[in-house]
N, C-alpha and C. Protein backbone atom coordinates (compact mmCIF):
# COMPACT_ATOMS: atom_id res chain seq x y z
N UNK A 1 0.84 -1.18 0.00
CA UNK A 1 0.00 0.00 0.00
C UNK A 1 0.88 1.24 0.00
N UNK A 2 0.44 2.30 -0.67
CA UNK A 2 1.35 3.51 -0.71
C UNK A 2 0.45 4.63 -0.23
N UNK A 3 0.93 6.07 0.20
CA UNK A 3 0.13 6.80 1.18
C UNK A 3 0.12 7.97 -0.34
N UNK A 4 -1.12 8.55 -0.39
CA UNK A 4 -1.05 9.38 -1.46
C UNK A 4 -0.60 10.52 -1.36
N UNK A 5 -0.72 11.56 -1.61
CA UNK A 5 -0.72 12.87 -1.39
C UNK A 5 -2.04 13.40 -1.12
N UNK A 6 -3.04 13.37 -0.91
CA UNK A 6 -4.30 14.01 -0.72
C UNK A 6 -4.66 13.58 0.08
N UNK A 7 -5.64 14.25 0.72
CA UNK A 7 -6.73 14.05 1.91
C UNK A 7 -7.85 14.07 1.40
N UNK A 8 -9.05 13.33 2.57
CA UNK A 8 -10.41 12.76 1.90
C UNK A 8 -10.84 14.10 2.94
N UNK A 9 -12.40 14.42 1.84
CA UNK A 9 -13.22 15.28 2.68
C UNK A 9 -14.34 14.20 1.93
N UNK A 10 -14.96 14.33 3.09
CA UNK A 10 -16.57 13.37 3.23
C UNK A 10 -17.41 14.66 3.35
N UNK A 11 -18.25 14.47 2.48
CA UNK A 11 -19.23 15.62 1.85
C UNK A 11 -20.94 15.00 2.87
N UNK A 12 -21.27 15.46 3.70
CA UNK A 12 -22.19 14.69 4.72
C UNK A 12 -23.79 15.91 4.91
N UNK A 13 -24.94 15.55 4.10
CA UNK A 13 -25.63 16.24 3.98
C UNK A 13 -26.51 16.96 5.22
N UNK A 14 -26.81 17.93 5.43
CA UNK A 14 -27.54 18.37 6.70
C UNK A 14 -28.73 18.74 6.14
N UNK A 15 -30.12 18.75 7.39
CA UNK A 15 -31.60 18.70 7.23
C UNK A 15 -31.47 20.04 6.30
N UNK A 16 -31.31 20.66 5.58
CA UNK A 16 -31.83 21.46 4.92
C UNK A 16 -31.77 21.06 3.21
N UNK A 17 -30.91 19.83 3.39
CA UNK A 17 -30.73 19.29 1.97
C UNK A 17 -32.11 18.47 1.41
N UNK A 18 -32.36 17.45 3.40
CA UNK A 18 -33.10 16.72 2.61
C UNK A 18 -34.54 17.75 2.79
N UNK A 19 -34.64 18.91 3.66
CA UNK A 19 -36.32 19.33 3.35
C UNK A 19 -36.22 19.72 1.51
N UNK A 20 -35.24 20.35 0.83
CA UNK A 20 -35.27 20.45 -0.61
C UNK A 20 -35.35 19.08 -1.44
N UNK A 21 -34.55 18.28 -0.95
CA UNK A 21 -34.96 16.94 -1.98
C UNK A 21 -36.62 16.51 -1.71
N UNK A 22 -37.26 16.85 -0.19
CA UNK A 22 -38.44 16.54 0.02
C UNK A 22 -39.28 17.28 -0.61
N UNK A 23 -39.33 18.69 -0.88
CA UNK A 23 -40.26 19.61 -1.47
C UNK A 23 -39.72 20.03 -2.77
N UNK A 24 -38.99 18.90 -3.73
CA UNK A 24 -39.12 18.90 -4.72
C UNK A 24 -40.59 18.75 -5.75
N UNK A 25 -40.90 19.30 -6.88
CA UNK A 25 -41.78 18.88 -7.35
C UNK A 25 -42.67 17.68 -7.83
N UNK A 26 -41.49 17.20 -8.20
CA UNK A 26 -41.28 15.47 -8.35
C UNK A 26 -41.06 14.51 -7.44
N UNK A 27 -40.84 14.87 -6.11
CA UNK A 27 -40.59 14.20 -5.18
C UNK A 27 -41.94 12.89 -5.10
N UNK A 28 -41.48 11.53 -5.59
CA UNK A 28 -41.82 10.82 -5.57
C UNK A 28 -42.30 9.97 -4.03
N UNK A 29 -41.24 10.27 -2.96
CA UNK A 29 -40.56 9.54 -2.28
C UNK A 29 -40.42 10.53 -1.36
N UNK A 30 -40.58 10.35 0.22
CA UNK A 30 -39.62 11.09 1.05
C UNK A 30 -38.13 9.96 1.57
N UNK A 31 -37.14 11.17 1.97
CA UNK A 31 -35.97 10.78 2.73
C UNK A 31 -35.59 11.36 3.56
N UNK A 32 -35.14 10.39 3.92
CA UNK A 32 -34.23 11.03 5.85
C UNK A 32 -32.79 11.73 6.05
N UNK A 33 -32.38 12.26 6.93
CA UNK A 33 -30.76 12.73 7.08
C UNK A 33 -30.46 11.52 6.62
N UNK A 34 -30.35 10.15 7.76
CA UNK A 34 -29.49 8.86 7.28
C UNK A 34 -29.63 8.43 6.05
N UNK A 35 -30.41 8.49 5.42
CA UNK A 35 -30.63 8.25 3.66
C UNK A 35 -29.52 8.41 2.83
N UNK A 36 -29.53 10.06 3.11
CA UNK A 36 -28.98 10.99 2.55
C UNK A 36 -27.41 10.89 2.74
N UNK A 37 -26.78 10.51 4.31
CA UNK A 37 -25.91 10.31 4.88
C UNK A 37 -24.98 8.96 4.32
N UNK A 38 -25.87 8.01 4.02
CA UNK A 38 -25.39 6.85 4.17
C UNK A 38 -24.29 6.66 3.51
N UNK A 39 -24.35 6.98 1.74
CA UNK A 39 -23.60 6.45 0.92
C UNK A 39 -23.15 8.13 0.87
N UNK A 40 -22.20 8.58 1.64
CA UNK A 40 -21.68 10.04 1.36
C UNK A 40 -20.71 10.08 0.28
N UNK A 41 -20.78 11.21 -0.18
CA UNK A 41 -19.85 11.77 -1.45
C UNK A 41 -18.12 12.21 -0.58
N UNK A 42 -17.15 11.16 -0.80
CA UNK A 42 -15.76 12.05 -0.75
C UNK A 42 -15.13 12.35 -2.01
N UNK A 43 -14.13 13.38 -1.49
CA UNK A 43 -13.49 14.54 -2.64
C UNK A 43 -12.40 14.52 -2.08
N UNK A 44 -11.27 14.10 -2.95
CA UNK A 44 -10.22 13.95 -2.33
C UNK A 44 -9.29 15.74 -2.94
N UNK A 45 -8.36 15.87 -1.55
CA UNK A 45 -8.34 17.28 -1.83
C UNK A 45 -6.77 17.63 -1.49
N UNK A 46 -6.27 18.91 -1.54
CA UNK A 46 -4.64 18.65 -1.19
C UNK A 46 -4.39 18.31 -0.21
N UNK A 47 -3.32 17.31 0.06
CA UNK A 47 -2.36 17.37 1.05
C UNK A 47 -2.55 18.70 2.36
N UNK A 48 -3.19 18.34 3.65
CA UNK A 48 -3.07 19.39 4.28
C UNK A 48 -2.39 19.49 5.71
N UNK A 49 -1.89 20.57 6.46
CA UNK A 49 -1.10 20.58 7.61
C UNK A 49 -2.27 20.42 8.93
N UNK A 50 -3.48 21.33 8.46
CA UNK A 50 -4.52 21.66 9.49
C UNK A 50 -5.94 21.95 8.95
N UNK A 51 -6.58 21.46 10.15
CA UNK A 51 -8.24 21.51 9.16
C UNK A 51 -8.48 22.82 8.83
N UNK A 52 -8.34 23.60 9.54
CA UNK A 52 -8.18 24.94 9.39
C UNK A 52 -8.09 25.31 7.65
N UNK A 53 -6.73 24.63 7.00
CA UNK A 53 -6.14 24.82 5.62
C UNK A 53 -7.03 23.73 4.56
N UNK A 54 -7.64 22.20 5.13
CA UNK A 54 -8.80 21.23 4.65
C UNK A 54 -9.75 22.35 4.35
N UNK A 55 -10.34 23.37 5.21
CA UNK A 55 -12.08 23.67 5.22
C UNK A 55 -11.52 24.60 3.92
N UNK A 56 -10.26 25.17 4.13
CA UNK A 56 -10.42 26.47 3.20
C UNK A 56 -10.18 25.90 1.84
N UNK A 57 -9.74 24.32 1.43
CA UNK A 57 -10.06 23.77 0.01
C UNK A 57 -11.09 23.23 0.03
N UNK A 58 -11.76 22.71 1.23
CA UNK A 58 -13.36 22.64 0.71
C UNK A 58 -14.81 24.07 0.57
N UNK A 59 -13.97 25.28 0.72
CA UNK A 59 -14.60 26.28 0.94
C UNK A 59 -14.05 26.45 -0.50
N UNK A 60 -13.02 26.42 -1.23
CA UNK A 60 -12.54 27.32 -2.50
C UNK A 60 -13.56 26.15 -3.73
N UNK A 61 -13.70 25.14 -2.87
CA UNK A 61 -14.72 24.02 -3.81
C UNK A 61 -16.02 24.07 -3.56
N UNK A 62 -16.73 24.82 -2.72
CA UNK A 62 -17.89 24.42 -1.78
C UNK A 62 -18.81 24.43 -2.89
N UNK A 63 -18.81 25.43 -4.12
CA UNK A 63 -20.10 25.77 -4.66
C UNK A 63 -20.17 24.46 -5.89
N UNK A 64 -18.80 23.90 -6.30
CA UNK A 64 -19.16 22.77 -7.30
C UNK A 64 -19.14 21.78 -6.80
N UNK A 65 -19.19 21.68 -5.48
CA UNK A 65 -19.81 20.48 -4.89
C UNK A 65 -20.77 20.68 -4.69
N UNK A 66 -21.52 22.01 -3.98
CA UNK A 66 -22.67 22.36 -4.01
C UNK A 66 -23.67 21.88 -5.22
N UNK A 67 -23.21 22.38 -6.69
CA UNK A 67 -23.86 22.10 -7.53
C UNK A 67 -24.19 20.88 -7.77
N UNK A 68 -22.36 19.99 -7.86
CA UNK A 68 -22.76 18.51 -8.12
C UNK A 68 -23.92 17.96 -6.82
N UNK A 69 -23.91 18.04 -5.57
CA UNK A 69 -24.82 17.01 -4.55
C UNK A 69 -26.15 17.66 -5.04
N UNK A 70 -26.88 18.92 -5.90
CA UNK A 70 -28.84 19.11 -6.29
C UNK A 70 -28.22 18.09 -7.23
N UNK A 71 -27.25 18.26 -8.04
CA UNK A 71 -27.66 17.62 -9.79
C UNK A 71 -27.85 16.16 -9.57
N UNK A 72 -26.99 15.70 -8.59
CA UNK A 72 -26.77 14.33 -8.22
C UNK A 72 -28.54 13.72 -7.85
N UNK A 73 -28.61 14.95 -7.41
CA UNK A 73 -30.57 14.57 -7.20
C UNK A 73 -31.65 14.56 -7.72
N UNK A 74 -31.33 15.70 -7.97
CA UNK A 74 -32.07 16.87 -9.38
C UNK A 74 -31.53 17.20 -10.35
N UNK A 75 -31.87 16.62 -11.54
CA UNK A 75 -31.14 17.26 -12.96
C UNK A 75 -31.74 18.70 -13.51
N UNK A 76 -33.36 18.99 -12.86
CA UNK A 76 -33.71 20.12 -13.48
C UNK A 76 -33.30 20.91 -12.63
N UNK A 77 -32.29 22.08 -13.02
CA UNK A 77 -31.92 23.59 -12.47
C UNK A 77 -32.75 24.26 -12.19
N UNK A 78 -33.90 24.39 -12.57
CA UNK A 78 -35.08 25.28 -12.29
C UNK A 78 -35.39 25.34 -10.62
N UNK A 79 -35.37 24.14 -10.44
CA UNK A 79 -35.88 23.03 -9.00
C UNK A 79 -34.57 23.95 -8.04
N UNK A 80 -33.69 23.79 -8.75
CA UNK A 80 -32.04 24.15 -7.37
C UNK A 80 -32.36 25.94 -6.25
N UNK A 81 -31.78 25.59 -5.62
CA UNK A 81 -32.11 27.01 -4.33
C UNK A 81 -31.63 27.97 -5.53
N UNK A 82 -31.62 29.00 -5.49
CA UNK A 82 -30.99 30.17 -6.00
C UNK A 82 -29.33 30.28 -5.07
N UNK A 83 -29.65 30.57 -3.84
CA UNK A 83 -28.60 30.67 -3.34
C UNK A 83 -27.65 29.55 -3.26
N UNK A 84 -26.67 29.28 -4.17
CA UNK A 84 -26.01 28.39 -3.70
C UNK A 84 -24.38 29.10 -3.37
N UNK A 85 -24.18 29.80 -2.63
CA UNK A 85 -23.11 30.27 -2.01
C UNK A 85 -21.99 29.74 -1.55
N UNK A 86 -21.03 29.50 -1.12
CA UNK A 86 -19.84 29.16 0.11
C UNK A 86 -21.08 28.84 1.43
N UNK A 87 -21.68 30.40 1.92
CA UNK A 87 -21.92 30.47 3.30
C UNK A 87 -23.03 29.09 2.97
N UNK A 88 -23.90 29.28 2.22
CA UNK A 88 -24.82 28.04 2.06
C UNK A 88 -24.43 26.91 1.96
N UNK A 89 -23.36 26.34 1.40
CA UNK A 89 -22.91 25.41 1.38
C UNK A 89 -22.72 24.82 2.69
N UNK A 90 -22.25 25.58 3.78
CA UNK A 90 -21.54 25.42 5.04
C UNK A 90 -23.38 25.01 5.65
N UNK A 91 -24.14 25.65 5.45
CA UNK A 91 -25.32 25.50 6.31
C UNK A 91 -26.14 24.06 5.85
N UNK A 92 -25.62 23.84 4.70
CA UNK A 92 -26.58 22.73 3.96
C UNK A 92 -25.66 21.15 4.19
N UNK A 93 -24.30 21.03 4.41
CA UNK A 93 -23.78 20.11 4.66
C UNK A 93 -22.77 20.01 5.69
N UNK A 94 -22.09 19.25 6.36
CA UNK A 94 -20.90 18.93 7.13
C UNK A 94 -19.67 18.44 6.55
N UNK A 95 -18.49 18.58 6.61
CA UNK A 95 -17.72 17.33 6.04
C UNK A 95 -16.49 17.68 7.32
N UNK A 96 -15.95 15.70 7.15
CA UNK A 96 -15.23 15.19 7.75
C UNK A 96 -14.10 14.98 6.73
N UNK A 97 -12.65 15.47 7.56
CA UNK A 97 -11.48 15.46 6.65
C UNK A 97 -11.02 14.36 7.42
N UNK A 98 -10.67 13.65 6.46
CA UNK A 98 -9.08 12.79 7.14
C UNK A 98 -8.16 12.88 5.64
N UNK A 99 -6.88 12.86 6.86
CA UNK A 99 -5.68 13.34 6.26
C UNK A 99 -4.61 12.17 5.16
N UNK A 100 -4.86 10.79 6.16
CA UNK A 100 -4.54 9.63 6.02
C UNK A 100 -4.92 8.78 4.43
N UNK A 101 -4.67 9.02 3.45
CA UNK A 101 -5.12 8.26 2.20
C UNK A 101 -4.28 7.29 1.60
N UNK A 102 -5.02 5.94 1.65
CA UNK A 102 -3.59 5.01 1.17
C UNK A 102 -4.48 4.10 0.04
N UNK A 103 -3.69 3.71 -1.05
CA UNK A 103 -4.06 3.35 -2.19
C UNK A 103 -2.95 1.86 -2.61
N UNK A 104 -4.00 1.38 -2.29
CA UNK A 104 -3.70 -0.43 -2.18
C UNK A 104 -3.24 -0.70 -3.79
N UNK A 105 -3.99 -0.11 -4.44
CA UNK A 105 -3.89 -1.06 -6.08
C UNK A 105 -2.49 -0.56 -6.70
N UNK A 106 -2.10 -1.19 -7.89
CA UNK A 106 -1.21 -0.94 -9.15
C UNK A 106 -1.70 -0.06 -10.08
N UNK A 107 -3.31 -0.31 -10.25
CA UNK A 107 -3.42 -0.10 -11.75
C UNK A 107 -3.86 1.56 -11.19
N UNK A 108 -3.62 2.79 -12.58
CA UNK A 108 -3.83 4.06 -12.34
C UNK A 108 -5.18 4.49 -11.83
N UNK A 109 -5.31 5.67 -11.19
CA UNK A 109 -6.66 6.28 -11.11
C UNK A 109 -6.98 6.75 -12.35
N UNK A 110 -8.28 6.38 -12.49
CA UNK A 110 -9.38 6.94 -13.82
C UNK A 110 -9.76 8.08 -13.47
N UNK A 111 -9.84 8.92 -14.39
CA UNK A 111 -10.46 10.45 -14.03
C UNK A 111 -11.56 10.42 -15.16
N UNK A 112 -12.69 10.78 -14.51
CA UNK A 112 -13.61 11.28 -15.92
C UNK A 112 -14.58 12.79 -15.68
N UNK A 113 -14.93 13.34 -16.28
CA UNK A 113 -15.39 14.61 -16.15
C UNK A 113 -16.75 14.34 -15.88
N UNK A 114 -17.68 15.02 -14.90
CA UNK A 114 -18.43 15.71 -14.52
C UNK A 114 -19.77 16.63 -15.31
């Protein structure tokens, strides 16, 4: 196993995500925080000394993660908050950094676009 250079941020949704996935138009279905929680989105991010220096690359990212976790839900834009800000971001989710990333395999990471 080899230790990478990056750190994981766990992208962890808070009740204001799911009252919008709930009062979607289409909302077929209701869901819960744990729903929402379960299978969380990580983003692996630079190498950091202190969370302090973690929040401020998940703050310089907050809004295209922001975007990706509605689209991930909602494909129609119409449906998305208006505000999708930094500060909103911070109110609509949590994330957990760890620093520690180790990568067992040989074969390369795949990158594909978004």
């Amino acid at each position: 196993m080899r230790h990478i250079n990056r750190g994981v941020a766990i992208i962890l949704p808070k009740q204001p995500y799911v009252d919008w996935a709930n009062g979607l138009p289409d909302a077929g279905f209701s869901v819960t925080l744990d729903d929402v929680r379960h299978d969380a989105l990580a983003v692996l991010i630079s190498d950091c000394d202190t969370d302090e220096e973690a929040r401020r690359h998940i703050g310089d990212l907050a809004e295209e993660i922001f975007e990706y976790k509605l689209w991930y839900w909602c494909t129609n834009e119409n449906w998305w908050p208006a505000d999708r800000s930094k500060a909103r971001f911070w109110e609509w989710f949590d994330v957990a950094v760890h620093s520690e990333v180790l990568d067992p395999y040989e074969d390369p990471i795949e990158k594909e676009e978004q």
